[in-house]
C-alpha atoms as a PDB file:
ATOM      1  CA  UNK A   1     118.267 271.531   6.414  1.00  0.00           C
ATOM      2  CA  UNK A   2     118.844 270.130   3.134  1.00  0.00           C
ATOM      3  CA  UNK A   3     119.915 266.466   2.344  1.00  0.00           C
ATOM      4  CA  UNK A   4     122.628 265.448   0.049  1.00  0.00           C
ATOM      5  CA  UNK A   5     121.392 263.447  -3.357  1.00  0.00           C
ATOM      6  CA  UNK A   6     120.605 259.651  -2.941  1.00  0.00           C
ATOM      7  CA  UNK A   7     122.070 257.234  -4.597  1.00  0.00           C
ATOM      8  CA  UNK A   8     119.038 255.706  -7.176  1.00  0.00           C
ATOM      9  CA  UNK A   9     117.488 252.539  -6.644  1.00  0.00           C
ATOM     10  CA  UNK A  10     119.050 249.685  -7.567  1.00  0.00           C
ATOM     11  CA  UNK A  11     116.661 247.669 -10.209  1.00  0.00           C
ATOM     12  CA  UNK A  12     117.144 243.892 -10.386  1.00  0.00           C
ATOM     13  CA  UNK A  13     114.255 243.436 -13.016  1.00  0.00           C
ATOM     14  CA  UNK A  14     116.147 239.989 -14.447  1.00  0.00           C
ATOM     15  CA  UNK A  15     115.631 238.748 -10.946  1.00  0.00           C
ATOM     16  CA  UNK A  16     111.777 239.429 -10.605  1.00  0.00           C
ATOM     17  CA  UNK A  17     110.227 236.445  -9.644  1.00  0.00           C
ATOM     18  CA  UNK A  18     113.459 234.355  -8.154  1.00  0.00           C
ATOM     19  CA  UNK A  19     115.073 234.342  -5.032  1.00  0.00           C
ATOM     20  CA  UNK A  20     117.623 236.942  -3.943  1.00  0.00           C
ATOM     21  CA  UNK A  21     119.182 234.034  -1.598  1.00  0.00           C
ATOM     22  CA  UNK A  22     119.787 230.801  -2.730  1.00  0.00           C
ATOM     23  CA  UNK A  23     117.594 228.130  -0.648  1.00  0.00           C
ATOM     24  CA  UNK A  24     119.665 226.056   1.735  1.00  0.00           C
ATOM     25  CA  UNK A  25     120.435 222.304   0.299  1.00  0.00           C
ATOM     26  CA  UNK A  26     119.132 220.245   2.305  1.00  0.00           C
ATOM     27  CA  UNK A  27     121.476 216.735   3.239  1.00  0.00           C
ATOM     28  CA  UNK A  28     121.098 213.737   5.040  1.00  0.00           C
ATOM     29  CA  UNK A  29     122.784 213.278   8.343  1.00  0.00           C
ATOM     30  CA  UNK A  30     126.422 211.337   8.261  1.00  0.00           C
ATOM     31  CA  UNK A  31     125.100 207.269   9.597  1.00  0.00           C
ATOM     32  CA  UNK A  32     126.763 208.037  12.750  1.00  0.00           C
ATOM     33  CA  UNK A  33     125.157 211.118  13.251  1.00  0.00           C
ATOM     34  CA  UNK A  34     122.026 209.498  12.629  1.00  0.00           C
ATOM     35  CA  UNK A  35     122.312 206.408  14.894  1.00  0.00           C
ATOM     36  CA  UNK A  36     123.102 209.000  17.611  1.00  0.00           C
ATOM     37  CA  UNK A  37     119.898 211.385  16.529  1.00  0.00           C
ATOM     38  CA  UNK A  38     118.018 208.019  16.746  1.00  0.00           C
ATOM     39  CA  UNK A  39     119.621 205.912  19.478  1.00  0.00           C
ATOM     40  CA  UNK A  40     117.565 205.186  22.645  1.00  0.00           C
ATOM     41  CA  UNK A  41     118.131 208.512  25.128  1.00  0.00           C
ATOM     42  CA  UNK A  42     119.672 206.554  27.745  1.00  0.00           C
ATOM     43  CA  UNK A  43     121.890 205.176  25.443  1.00  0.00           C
ATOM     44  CA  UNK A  44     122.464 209.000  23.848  1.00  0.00           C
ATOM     45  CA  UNK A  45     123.329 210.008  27.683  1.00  0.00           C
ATOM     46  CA  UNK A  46     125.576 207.008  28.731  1.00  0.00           C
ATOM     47  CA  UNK A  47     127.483 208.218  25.245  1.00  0.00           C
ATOM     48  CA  UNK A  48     127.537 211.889  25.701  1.00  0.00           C
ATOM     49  CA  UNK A  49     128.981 211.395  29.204  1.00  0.00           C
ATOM     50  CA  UNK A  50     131.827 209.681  27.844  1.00  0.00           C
ATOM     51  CA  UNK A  51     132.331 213.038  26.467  1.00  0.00           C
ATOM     52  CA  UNK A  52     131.711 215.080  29.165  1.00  0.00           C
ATOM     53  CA  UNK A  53     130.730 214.076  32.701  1.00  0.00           C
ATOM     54  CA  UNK A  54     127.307 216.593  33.031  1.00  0.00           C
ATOM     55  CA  UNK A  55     124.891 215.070  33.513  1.00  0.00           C
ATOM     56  CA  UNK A  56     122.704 218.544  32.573  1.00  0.00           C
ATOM     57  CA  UNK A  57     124.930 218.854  29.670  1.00  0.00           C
ATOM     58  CA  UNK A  58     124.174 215.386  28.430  1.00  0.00           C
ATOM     59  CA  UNK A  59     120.404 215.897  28.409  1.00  0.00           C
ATOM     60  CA  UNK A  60     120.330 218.894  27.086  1.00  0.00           C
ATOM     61  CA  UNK A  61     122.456 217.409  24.077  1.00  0.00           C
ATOM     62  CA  UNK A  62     120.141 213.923  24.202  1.00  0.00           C
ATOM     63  CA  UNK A  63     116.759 215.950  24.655  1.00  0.00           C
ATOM     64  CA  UNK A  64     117.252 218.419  21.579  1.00  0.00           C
ATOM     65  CA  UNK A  65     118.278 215.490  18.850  1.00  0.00           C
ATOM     66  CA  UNK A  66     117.789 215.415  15.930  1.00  0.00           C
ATOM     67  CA  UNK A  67     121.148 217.337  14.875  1.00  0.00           C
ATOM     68  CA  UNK A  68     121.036 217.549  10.577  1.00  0.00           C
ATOM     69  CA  UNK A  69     124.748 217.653  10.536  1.00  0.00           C
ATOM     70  CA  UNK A  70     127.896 217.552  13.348  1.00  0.00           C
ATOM     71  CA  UNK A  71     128.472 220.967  12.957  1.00  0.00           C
ATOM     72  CA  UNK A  72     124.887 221.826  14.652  1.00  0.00           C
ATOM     73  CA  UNK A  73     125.784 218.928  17.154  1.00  0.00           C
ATOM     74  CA  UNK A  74     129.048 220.809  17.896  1.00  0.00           C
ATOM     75  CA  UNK A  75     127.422 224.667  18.329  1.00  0.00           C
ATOM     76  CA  UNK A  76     124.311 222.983  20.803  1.00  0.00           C
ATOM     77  CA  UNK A  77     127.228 221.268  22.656  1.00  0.00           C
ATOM     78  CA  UNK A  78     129.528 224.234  22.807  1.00  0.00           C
ATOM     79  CA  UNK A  79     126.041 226.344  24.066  1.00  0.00           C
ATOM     80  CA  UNK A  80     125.509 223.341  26.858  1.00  0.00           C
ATOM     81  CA  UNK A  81     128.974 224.449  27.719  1.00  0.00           C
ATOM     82  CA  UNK A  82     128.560 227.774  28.293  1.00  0.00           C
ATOM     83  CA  UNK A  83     125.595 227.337  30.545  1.00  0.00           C
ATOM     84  CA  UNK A  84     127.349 224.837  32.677  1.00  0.00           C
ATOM     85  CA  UNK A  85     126.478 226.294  36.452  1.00  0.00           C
ATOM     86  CA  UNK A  86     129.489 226.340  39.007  1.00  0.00           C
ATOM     87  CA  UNK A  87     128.038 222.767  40.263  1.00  0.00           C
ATOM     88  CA  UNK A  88     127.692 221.193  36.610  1.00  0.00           C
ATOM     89  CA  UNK A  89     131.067 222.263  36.137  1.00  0.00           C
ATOM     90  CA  UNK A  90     132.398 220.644  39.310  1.00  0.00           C
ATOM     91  CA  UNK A  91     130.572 217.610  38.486  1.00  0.00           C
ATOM     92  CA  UNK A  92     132.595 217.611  35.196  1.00  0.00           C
ATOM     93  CA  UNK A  93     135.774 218.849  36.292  1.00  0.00           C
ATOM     94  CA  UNK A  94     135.576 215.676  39.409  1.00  0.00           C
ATOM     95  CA  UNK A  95     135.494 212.747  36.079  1.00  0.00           C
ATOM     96  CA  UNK A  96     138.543 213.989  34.476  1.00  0.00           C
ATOM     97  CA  UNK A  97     142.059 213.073  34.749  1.00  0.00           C
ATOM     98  CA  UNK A  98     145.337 214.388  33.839  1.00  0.00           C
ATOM     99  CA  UNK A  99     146.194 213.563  30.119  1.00  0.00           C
ATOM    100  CA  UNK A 100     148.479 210.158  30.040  1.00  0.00           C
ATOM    101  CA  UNK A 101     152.414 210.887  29.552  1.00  0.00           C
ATOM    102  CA  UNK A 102     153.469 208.595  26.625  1.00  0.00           C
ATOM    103  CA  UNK A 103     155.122 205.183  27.093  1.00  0.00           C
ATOM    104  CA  UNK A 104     158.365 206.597  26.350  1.00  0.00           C
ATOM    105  CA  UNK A 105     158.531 209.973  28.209  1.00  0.00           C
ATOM    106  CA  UNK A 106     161.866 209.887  30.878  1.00  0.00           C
ATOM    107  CA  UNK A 107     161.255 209.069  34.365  1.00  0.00           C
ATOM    108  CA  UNK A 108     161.715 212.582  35.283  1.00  0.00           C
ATOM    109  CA  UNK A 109     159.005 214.128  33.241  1.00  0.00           C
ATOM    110  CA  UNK A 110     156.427 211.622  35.213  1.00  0.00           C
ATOM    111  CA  UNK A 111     157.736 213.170  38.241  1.00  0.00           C
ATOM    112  CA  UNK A 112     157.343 216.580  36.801  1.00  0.00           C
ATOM    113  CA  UNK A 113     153.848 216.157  36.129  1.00  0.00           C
ATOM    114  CA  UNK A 114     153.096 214.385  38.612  1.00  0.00           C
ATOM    115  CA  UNK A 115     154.341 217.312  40.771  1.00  0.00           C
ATOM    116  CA  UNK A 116     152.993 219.923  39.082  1.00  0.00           C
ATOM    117  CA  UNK A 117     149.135 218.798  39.043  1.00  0.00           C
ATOM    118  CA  UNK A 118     149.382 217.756  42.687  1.00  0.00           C
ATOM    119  CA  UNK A 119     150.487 221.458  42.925  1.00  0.00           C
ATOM    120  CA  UNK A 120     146.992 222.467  40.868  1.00  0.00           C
ATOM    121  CA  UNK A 121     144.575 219.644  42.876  1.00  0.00           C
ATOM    122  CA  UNK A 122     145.951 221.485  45.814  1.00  0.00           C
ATOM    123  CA  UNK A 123     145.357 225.129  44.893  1.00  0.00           C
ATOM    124  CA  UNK A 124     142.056 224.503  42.849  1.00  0.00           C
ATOM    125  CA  UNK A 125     140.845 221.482  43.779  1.00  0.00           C
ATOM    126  CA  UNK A 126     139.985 219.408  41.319  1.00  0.00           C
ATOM    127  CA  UNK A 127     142.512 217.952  38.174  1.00  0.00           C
ATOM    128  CA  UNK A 128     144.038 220.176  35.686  1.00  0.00           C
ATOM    129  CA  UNK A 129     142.209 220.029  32.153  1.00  0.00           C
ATOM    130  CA  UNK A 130     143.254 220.531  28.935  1.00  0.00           C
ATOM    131  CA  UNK A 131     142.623 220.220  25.638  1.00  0.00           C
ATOM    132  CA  UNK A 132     145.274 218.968  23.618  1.00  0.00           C
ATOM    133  CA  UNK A 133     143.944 219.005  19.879  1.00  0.00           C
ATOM    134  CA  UNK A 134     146.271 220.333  17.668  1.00  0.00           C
ATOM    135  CA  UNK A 135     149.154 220.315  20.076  1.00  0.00           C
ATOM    136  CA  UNK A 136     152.134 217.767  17.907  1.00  0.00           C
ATOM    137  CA  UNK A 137     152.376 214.467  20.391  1.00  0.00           C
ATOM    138  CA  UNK A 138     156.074 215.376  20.795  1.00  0.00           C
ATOM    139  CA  UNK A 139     155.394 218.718  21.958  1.00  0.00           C
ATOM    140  CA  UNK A 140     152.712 217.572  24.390  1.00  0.00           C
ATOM    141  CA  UNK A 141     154.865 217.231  27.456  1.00  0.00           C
ATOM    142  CA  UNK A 142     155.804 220.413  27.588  1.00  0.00           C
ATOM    143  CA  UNK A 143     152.708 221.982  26.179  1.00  0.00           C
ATOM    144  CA  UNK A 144     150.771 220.589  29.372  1.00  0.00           C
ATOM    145  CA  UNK A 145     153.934 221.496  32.192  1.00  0.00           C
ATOM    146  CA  UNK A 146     153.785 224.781  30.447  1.00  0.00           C
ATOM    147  CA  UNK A 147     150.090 225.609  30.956  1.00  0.00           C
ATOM    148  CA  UNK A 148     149.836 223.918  34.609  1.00  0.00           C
ATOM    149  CA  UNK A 149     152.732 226.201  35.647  1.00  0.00           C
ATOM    150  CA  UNK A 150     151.075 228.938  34.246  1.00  0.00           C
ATOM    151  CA  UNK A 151     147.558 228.656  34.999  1.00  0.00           C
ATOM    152  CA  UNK A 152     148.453 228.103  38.827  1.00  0.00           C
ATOM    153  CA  UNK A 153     149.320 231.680  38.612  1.00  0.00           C
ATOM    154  CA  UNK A 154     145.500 232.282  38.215  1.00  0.00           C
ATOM    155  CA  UNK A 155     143.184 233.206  41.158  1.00  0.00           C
ATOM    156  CA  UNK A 156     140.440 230.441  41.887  1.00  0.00           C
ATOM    157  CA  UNK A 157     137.370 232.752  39.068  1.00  0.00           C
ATOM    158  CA  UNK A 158     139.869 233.097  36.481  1.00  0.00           C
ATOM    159  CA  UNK A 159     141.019 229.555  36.959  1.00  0.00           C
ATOM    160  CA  UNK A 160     137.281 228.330  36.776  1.00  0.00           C
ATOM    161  CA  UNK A 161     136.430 230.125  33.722  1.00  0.00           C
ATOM    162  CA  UNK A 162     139.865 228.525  31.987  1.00  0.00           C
ATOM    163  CA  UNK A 163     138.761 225.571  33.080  1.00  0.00           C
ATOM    164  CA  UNK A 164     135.107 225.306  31.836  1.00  0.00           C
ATOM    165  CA  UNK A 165     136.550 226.683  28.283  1.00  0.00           C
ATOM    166  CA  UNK A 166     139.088 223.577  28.294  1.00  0.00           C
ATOM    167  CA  UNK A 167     136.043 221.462  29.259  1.00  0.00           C
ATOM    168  CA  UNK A 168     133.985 222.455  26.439  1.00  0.00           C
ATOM    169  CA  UNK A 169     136.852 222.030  23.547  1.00  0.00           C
ATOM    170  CA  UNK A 170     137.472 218.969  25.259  1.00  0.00           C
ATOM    171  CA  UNK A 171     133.847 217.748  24.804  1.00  0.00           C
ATOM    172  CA  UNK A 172     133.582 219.163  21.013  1.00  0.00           C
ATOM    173  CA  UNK A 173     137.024 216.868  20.541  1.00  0.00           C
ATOM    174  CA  UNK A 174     135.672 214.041  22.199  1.00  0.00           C
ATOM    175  CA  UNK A 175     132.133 214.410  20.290  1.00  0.00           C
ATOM    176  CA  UNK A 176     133.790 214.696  17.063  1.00  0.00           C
ATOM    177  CA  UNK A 177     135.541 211.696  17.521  1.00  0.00           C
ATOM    178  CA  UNK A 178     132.703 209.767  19.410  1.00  0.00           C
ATOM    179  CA  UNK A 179     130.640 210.358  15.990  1.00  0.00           C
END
């Protein structure tokens, strides 16, 4: 069996001697950042938790500081996420609360939401979360009777795993603005 011509090597002789990839720059964490990379770890935990309310997520964030930038702080908490177990996440899922209606929303729409996410305690047992970033704050409302209404369509698994992904861009929203 024969083999079809090669393409030639490729010669990079102005290169000899340099780097094919430019080295990474290296910065300085933002001050926040770096208070948090260099606060007490109780103090790291008691802040992380106001984040998200795992404990096992909030040491596993604390105990792997430093973080050079937020974006590494963001991918170690979204992996902290991931591993949640079914307990961490019911531990999480039992500290949050149903977003606040604003001041001005109708009488009615309290009543709809109200009624709605006693409808989801009931069926899942423990309160609806979602996150809300990038949702318009006049669009909210219905944004969140929308997705309770649909999401108690789910069975219990498929409402679990919808949860903990809710959960975890809730904590990178809450993380980014905590720092």
């Amino acid at each position: 069996m024969t083999r079809g011509s090669t393409l030639p090597a490729h010669r990079l002789s102005h290169l000899s001697g340099r780097l094919a990839i430019p080295a990474q720059i290296r910065t300085s964490p933002a001050p926040v950042l770096d208070g948090f990379n260099t606060a007490p770890t109780e103090e790291a935990h008691r802040a992380l938790l106001t984040c998200l309310r795992s404990l096992r997520w909030a040491r596993r964030l604390a105990d792997h500081r430093p973080y050079p930038t937020l974006d590494a702080l963001l991918a170690a908490s979204d992996e902290a996420a991931y591993d949640l177990t079914a307990k961490d996440l019911a531990e999480a899922l039992a500290a949050e609360s149903l977003p606040a209606l604003p001041d001005d929303a109708y009488g009615a729409a309290h009543m709809a939401l109200s009624a709605a996410h006693a409808a989801y305690e009931a069926r899942f047992g423990h309160a609806f979360v979602i996150c809300l970033d990038g949702v318009p704050a006049d669009e909210a409302l219905d944004y969140v009777l929308e997705a309770i209404r649909s999401r108690l369509t789910n069975d219990p698994e498929d409402e679990r795993v919808v949860a903990a992904e809710e959960l975890r861009r809730l904590a990178r929203q809450r993380l980014t603005q905590l720092l």
